[in-house]
PDB file of N, CA and C in Angstrom:
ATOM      1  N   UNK A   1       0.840  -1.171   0.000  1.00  0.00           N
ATOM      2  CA  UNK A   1       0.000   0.000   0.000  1.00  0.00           C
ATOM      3  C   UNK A   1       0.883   1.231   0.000  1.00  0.00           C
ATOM      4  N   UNK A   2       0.689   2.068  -0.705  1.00  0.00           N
ATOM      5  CA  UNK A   2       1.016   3.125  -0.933  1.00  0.00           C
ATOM      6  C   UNK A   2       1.116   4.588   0.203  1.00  0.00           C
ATOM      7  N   UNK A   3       1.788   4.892   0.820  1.00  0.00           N
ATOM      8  CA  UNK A   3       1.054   6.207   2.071  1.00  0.00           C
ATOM      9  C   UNK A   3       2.516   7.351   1.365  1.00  0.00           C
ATOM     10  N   UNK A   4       1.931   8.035   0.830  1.00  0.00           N
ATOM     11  CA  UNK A   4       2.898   9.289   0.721  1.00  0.00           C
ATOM     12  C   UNK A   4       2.888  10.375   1.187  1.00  0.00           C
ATOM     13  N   UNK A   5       4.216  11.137   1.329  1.00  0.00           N
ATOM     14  CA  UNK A   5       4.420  12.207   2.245  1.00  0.00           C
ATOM     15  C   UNK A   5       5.059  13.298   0.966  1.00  0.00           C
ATOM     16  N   UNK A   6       4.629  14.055   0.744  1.00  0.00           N
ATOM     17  CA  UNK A   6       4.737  15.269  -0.201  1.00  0.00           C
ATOM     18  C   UNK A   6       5.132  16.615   0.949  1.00  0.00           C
ATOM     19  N   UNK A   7       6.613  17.089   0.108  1.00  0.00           N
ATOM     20  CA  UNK A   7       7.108  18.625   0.906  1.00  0.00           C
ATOM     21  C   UNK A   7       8.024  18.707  -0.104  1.00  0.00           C
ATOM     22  N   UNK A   8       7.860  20.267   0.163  1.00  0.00           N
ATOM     23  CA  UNK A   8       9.433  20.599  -0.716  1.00  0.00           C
ATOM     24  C   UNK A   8      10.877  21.044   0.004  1.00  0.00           C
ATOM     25  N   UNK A   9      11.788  20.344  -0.081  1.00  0.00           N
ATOM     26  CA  UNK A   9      12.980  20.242   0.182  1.00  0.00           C
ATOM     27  C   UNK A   9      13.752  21.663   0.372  1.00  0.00           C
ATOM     28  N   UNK A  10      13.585  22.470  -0.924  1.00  0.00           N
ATOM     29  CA  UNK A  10      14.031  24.137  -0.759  1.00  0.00           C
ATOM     30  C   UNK A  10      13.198  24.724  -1.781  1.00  0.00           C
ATOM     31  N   UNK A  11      14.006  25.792  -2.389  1.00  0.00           N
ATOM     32  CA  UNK A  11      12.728  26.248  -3.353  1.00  0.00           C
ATOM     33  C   UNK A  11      12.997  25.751  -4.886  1.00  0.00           C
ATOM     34  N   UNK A  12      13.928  24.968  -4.801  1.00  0.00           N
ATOM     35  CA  UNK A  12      14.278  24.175  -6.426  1.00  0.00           C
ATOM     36  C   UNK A  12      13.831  22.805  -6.561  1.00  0.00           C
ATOM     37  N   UNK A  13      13.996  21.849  -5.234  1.00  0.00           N
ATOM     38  CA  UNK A  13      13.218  20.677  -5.209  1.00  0.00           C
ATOM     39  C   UNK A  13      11.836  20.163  -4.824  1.00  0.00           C
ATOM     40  N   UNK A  14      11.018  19.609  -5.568  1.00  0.00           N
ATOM     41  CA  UNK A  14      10.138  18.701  -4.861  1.00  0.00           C
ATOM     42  C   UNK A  14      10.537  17.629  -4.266  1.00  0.00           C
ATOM     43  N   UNK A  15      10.218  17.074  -3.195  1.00  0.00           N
ATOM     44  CA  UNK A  15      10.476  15.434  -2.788  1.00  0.00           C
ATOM     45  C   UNK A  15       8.919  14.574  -2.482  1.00  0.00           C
ATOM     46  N   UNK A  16       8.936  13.836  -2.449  1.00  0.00           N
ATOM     47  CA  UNK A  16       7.822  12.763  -2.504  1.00  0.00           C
ATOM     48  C   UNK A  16       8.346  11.533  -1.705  1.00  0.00           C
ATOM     49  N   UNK A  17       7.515  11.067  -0.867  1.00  0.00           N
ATOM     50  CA  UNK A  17       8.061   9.618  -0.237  1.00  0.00           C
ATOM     51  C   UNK A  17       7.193   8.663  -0.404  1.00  0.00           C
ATOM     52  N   UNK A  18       7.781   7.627  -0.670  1.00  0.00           N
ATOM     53  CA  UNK A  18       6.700   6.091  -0.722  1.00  0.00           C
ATOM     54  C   UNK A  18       6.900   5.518   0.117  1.00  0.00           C
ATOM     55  N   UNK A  19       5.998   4.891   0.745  1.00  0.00           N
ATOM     56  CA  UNK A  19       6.129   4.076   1.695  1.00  0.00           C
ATOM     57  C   UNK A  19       5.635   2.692   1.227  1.00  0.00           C
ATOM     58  N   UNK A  20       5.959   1.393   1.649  1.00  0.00           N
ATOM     59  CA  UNK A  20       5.305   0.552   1.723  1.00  0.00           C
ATOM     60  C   UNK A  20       5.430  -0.021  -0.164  1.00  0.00           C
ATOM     61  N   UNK A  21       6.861  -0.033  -0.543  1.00  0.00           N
ATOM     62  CA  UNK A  21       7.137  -0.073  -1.687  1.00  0.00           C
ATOM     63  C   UNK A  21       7.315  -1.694  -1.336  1.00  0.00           C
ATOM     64  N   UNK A  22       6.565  -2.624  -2.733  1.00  0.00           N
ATOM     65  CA  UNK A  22       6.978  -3.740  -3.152  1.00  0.00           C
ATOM     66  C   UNK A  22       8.507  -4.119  -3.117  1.00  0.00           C
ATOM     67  N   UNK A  23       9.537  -5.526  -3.055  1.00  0.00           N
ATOM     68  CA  UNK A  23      10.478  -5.733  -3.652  1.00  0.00           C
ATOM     69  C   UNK A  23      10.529  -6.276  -4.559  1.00  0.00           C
ATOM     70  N   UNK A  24       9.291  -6.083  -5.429  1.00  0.00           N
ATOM     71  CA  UNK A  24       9.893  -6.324  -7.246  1.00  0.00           C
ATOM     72  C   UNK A  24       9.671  -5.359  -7.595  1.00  0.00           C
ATOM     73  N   UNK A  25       9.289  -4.062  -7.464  1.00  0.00           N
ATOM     74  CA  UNK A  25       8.895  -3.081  -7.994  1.00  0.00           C
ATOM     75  C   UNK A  25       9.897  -1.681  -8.005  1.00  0.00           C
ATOM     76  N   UNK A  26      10.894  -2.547  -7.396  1.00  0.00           N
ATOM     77  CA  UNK A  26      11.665  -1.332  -7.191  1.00  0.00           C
ATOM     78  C   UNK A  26      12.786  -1.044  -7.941  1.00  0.00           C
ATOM     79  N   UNK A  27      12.972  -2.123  -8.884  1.00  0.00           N
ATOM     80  CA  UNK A  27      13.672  -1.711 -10.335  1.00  0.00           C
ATOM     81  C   UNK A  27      12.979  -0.385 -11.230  1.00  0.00           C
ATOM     82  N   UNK A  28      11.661  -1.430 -11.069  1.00  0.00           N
ATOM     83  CA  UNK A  28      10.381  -0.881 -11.818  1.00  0.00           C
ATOM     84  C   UNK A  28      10.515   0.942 -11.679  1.00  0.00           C
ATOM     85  N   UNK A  29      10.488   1.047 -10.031  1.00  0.00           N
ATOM     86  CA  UNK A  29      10.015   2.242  -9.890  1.00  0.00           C
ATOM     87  C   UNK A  29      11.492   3.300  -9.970  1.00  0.00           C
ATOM     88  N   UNK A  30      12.931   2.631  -9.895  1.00  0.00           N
ATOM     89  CA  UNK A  30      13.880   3.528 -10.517  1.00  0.00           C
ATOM     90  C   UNK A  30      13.913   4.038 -11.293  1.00  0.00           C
ATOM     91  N   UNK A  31      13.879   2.775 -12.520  1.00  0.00           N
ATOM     92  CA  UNK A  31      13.719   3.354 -13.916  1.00  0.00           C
ATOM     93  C   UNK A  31      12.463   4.070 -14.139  1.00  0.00           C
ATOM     94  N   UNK A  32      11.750   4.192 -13.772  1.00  0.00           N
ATOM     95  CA  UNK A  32      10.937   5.247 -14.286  1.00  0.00           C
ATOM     96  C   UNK A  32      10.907   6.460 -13.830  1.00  0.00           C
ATOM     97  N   UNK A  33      11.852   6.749 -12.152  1.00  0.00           N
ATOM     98  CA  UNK A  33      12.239   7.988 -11.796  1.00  0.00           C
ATOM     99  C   UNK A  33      13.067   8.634 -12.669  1.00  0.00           C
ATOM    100  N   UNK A  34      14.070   7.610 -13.120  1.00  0.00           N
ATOM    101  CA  UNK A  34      15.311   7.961 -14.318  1.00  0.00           C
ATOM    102  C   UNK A  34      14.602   8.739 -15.498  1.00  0.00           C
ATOM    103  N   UNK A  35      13.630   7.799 -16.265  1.00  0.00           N
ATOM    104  CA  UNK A  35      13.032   8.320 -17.299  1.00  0.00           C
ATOM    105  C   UNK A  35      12.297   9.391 -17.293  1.00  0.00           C
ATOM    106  N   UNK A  36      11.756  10.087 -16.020  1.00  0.00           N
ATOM    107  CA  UNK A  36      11.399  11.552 -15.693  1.00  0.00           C
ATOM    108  C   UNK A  36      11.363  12.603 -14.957  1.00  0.00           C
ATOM    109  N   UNK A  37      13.365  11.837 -15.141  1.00  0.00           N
ATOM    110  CA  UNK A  37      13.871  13.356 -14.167  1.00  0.00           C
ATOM    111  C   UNK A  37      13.790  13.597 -13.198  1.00  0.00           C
ATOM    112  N   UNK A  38      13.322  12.361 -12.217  1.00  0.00           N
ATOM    113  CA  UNK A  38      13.498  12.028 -10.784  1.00  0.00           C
ATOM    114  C   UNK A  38      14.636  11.413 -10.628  1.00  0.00           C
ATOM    115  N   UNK A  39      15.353  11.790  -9.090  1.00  0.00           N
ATOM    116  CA  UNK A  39      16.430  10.978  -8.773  1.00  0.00           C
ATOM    117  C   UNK A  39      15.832  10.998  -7.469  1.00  0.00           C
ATOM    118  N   UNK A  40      16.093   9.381  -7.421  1.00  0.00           N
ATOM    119  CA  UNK A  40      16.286   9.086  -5.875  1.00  0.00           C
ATOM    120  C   UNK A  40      17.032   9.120  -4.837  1.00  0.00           C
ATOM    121  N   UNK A  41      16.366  10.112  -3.753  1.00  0.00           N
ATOM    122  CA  UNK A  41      17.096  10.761  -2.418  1.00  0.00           C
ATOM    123  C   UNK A  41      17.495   9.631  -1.298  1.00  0.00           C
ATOM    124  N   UNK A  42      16.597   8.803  -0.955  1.00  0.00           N
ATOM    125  CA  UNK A  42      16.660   7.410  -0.524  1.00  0.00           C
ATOM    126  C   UNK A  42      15.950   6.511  -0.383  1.00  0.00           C
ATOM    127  N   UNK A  43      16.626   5.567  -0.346  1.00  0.00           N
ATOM    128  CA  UNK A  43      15.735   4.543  -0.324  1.00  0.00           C
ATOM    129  C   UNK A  43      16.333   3.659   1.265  1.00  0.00           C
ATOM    130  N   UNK A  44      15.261   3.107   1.632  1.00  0.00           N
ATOM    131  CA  UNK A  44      15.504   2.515   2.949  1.00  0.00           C
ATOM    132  C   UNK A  44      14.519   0.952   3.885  1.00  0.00           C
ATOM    133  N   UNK A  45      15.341   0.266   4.239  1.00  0.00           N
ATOM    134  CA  UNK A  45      14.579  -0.789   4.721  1.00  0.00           C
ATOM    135  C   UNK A  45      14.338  -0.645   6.244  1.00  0.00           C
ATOM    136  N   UNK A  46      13.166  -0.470   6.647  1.00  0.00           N
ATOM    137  CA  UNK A  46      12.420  -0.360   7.703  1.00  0.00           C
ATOM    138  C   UNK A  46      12.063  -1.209   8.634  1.00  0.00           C
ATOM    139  N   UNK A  47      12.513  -2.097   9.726  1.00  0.00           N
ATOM    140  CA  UNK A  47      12.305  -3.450  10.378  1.00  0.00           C
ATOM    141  C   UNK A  47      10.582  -3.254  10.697  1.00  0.00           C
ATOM    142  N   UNK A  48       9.587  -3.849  10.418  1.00  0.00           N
ATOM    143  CA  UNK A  48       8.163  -3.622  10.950  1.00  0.00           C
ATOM    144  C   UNK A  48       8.279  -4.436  12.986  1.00  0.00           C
ATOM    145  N   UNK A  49       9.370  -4.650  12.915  1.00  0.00           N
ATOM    146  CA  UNK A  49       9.085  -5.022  14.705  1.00  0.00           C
ATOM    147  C   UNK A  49       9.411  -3.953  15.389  1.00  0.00           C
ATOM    148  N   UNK A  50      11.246  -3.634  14.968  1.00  0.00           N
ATOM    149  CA  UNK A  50      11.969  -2.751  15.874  1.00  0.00           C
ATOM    150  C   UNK A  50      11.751  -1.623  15.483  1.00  0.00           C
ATOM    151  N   UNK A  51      11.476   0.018  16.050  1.00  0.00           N
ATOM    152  CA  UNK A  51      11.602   0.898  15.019  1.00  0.00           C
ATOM    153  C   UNK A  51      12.964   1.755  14.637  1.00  0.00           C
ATOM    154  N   UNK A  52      13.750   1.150  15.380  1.00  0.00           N
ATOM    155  CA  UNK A  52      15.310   1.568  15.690  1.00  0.00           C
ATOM    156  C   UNK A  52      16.234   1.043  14.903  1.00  0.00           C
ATOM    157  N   UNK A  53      15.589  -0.267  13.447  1.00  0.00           N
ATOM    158  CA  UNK A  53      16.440  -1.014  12.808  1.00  0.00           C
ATOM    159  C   UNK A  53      16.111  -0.265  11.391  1.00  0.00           C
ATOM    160  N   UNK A  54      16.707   0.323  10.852  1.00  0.00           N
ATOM    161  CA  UNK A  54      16.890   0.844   9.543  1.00  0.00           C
ATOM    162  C   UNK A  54      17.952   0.428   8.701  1.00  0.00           C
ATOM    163  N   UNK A  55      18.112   0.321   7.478  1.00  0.00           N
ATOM    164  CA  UNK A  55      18.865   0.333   6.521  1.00  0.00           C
ATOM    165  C   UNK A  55      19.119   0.992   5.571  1.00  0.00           C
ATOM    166  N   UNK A  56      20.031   1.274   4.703  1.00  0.00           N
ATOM    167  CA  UNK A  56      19.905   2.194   3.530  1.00  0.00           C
ATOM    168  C   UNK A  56      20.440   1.508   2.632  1.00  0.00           C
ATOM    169  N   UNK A  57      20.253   0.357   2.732  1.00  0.00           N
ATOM    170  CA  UNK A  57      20.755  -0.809   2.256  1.00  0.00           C
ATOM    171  C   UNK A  57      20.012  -2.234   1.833  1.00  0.00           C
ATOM    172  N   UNK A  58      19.962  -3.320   1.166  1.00  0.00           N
ATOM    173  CA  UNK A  58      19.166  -3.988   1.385  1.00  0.00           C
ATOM    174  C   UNK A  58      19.383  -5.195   2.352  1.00  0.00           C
ATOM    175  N   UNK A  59      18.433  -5.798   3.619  1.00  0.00           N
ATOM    176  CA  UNK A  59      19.530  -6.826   4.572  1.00  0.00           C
ATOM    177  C   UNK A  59      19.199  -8.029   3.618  1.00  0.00           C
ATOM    178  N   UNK A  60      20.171  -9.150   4.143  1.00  0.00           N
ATOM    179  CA  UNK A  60      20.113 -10.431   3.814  1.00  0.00           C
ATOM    180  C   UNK A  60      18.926 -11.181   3.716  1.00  0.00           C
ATOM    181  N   UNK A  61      18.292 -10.590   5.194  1.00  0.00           N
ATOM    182  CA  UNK A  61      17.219 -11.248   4.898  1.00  0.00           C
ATOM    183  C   UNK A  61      16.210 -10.517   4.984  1.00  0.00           C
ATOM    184  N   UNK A  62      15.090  -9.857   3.719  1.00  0.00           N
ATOM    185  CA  UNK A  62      14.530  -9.062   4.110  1.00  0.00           C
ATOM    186  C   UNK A  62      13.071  -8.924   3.887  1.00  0.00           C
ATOM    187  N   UNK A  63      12.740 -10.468   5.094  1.00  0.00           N
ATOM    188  CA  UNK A  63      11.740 -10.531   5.121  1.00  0.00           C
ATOM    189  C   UNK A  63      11.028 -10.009   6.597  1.00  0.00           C
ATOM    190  N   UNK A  64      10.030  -9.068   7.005  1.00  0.00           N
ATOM    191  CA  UNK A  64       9.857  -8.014   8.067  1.00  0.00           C
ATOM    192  C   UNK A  64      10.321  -6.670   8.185  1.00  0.00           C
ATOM    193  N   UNK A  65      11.053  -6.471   6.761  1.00  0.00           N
ATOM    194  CA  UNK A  65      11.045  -4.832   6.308  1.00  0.00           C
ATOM    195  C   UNK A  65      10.147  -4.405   5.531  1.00  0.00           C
ATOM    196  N   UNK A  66       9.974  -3.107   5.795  1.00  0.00           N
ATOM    197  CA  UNK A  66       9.116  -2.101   4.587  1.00  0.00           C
ATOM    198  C   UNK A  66      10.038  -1.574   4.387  1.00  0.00           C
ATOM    199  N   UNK A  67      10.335  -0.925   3.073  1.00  0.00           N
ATOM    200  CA  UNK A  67      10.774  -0.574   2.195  1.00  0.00           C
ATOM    201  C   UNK A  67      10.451   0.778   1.582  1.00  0.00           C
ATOM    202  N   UNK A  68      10.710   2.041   2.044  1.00  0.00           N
ATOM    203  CA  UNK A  68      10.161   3.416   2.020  1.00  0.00           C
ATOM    204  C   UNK A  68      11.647   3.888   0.616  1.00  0.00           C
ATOM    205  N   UNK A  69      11.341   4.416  -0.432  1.00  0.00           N
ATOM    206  CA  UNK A  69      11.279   5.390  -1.052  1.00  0.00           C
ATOM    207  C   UNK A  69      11.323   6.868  -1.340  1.00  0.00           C
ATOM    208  N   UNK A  70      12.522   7.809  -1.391  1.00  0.00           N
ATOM    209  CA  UNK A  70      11.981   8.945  -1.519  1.00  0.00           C
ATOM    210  C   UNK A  70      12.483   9.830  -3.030  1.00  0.00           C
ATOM    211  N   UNK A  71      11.798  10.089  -3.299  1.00  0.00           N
ATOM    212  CA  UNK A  71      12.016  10.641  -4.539  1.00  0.00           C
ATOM    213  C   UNK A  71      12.144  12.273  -4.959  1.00  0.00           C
ATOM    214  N   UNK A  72      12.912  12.609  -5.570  1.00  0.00           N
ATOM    215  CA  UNK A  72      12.507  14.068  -5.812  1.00  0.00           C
ATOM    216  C   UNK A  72      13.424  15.027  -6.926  1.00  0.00           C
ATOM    217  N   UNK A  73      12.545  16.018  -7.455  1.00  0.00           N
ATOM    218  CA  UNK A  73      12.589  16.781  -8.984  1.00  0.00           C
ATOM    219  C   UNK A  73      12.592  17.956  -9.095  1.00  0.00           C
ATOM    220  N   UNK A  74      13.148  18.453 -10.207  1.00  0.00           N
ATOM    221  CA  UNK A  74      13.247  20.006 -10.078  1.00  0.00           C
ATOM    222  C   UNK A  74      11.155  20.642 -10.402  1.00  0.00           C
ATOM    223  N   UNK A  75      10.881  19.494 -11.003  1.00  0.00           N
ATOM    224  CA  UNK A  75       9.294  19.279 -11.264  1.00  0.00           C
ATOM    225  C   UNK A  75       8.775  18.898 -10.884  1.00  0.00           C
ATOM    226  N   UNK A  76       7.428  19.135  -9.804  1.00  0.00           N
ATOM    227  CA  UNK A  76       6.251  18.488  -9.458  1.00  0.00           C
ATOM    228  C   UNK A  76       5.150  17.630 -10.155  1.00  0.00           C
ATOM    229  N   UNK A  77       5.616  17.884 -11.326  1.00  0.00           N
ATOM    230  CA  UNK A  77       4.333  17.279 -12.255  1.00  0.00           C
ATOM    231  C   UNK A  77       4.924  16.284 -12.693  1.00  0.00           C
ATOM    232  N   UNK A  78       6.506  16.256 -12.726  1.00  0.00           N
ATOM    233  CA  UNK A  78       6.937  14.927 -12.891  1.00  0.00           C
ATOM    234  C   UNK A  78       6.933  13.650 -11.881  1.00  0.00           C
ATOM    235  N   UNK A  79       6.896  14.500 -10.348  1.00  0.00           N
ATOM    236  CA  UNK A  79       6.678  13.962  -9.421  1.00  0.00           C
ATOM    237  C   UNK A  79       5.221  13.099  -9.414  1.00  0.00           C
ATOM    238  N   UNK A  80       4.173  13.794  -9.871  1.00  0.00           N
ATOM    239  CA  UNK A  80       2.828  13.459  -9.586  1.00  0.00           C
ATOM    240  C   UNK A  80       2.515  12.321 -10.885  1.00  0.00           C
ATOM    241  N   UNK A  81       3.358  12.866 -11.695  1.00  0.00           N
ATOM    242  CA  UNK A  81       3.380  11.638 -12.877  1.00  0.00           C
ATOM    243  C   UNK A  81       3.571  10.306 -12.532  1.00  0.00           C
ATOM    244  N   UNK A  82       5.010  10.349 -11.927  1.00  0.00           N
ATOM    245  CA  UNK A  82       5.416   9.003 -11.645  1.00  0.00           C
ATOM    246  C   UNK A  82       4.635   8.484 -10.464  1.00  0.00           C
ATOM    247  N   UNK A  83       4.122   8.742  -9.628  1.00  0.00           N
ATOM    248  CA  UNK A  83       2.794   8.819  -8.137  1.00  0.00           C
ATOM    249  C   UNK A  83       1.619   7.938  -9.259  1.00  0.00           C
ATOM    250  N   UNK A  84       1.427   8.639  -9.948  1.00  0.00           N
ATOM    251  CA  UNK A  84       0.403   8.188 -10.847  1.00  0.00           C
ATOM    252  C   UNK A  84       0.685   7.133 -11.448  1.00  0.00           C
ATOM    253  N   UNK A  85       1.992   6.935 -12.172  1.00  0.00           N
ATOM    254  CA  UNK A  85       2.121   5.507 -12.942  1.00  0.00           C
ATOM    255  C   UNK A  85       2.284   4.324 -11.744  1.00  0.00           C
ATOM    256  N   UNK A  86       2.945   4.634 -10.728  1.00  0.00           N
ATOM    257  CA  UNK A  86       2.725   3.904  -9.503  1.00  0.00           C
ATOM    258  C   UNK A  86       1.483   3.372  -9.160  1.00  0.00           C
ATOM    259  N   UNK A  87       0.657   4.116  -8.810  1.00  0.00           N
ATOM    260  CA  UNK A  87      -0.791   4.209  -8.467  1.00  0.00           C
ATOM    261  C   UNK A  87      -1.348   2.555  -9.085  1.00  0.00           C
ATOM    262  N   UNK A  88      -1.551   2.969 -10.621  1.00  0.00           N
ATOM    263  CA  UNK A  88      -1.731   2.673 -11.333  1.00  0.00           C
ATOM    264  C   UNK A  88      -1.273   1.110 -11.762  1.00  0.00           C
ATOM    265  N   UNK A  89      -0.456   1.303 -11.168  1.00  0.00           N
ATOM    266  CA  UNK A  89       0.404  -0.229 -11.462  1.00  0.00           C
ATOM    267  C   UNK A  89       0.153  -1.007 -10.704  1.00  0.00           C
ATOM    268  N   UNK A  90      -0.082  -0.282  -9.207  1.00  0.00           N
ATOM    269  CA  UNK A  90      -0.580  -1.594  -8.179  1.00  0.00           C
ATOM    270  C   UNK A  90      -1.831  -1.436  -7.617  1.00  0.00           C
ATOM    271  N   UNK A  91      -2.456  -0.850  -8.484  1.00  0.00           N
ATOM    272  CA  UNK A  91      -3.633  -1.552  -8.570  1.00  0.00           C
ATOM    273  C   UNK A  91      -4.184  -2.194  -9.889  1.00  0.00           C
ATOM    274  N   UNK A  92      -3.912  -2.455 -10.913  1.00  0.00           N
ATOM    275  CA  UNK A  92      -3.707  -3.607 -11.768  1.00  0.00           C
ATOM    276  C   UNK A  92      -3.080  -4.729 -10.943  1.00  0.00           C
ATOM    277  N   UNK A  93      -2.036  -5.071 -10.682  1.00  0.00           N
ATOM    278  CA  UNK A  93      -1.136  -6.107  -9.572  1.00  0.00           C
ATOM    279  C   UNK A  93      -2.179  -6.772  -8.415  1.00  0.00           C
ATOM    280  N   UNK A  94      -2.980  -5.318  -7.330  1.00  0.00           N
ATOM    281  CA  UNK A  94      -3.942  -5.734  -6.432  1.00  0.00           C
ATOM    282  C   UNK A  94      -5.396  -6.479  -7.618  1.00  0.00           C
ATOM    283  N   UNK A  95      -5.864  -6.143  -8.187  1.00  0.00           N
ATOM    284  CA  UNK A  95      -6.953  -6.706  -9.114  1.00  0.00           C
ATOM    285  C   UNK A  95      -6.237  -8.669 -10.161  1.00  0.00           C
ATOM    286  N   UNK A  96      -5.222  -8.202  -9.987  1.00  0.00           N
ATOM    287  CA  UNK A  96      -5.343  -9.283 -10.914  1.00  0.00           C
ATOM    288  C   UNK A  96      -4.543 -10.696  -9.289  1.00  0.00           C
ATOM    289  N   UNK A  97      -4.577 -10.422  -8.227  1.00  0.00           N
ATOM    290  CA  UNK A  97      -4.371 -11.415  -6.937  1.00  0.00           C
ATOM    291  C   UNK A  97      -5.483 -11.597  -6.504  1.00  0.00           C
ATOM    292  N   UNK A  98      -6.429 -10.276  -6.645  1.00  0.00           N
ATOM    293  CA  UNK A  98      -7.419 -10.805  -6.363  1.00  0.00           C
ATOM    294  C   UNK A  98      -8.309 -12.150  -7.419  1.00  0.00           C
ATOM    295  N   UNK A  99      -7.794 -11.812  -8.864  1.00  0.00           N
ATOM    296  CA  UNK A  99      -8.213 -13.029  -9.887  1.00  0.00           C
ATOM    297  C   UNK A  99      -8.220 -14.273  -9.359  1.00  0.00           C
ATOM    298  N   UNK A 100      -6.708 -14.201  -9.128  1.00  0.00           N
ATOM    299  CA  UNK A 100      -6.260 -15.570  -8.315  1.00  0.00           C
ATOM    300  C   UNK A 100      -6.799 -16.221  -7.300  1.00  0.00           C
ATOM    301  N   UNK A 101      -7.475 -15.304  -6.589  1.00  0.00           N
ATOM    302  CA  UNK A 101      -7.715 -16.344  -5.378  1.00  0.00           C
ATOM    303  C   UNK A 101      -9.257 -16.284  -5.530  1.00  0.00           C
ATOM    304  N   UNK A 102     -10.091 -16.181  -6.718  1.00  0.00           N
ATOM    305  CA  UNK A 102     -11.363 -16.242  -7.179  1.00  0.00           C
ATOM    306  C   UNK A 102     -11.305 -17.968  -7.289  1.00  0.00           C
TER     307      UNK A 102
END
C-alpha cells in the first residue's frame, strides 16, 4: 500500500516519499524515476518489529522490512506523474491477486 508524504525540500526541489514499496517493484520504480527526471534521495529498509532497525541498504534477509522510497525533482508534475504511474500499477497487480484467489 502506498502512504505518501509530499514537501518541498528548498525552493528548487520537490520530494515525494513512498512508503510501503513492493520488492519487485523497485527496479520498476527507478527506472521510471530515471526516465522523468526524478532521482532518488533514498531509499531505505524499515524493520516492521523494531523501530530503531533501519537500513539504507538492502539486509540479507529481508523478510519483516518495509521498504520506504523517496524521490525528488526540479518538477512536481513529474513527481505526480510518476505517483500516478505507480498508483496505477498496483492496482492492476492488487486486481489481478485478487483473480487468483477467485
Amino acid at each position: 500500500m502506498l502512504v505518501e508524504k509530499r514537501y518541498r525540500e528548498n525552493e528548487n526541489y520537490a520530494c515525494q516519499e513512498f512508503k510501503g514499496v513492493l520488492k519487485e517493484t523497485i527496479p520498476w520504480l527507478e527506472y521510471l524515476a530515471d526516465e522523468y527526471h526524478c532521482a532518488v534521495v533514498k531509499k531505505e529498509w524499515r524493520s516492521k518489529y523494531n523501530n530503531y532497525v533501519v537500513y539504507d541498504y538492502e539486509p540479507f534477509c529481508s523478510e519483516g522490512f518495509e521498504i520506504n522510497m523517496t524521490l525528488s525533482s526540479s518538477s512536481p508534475e513529474f513527481l505526480n506523474f510518476v505517483k500516478y504511474l505507480y498508483d496505477k500499477k498496483m492496482s492492476v497487480i492488487n486486481y489481478l491477486n485478487n483473480c487468483i484467489d477467485i
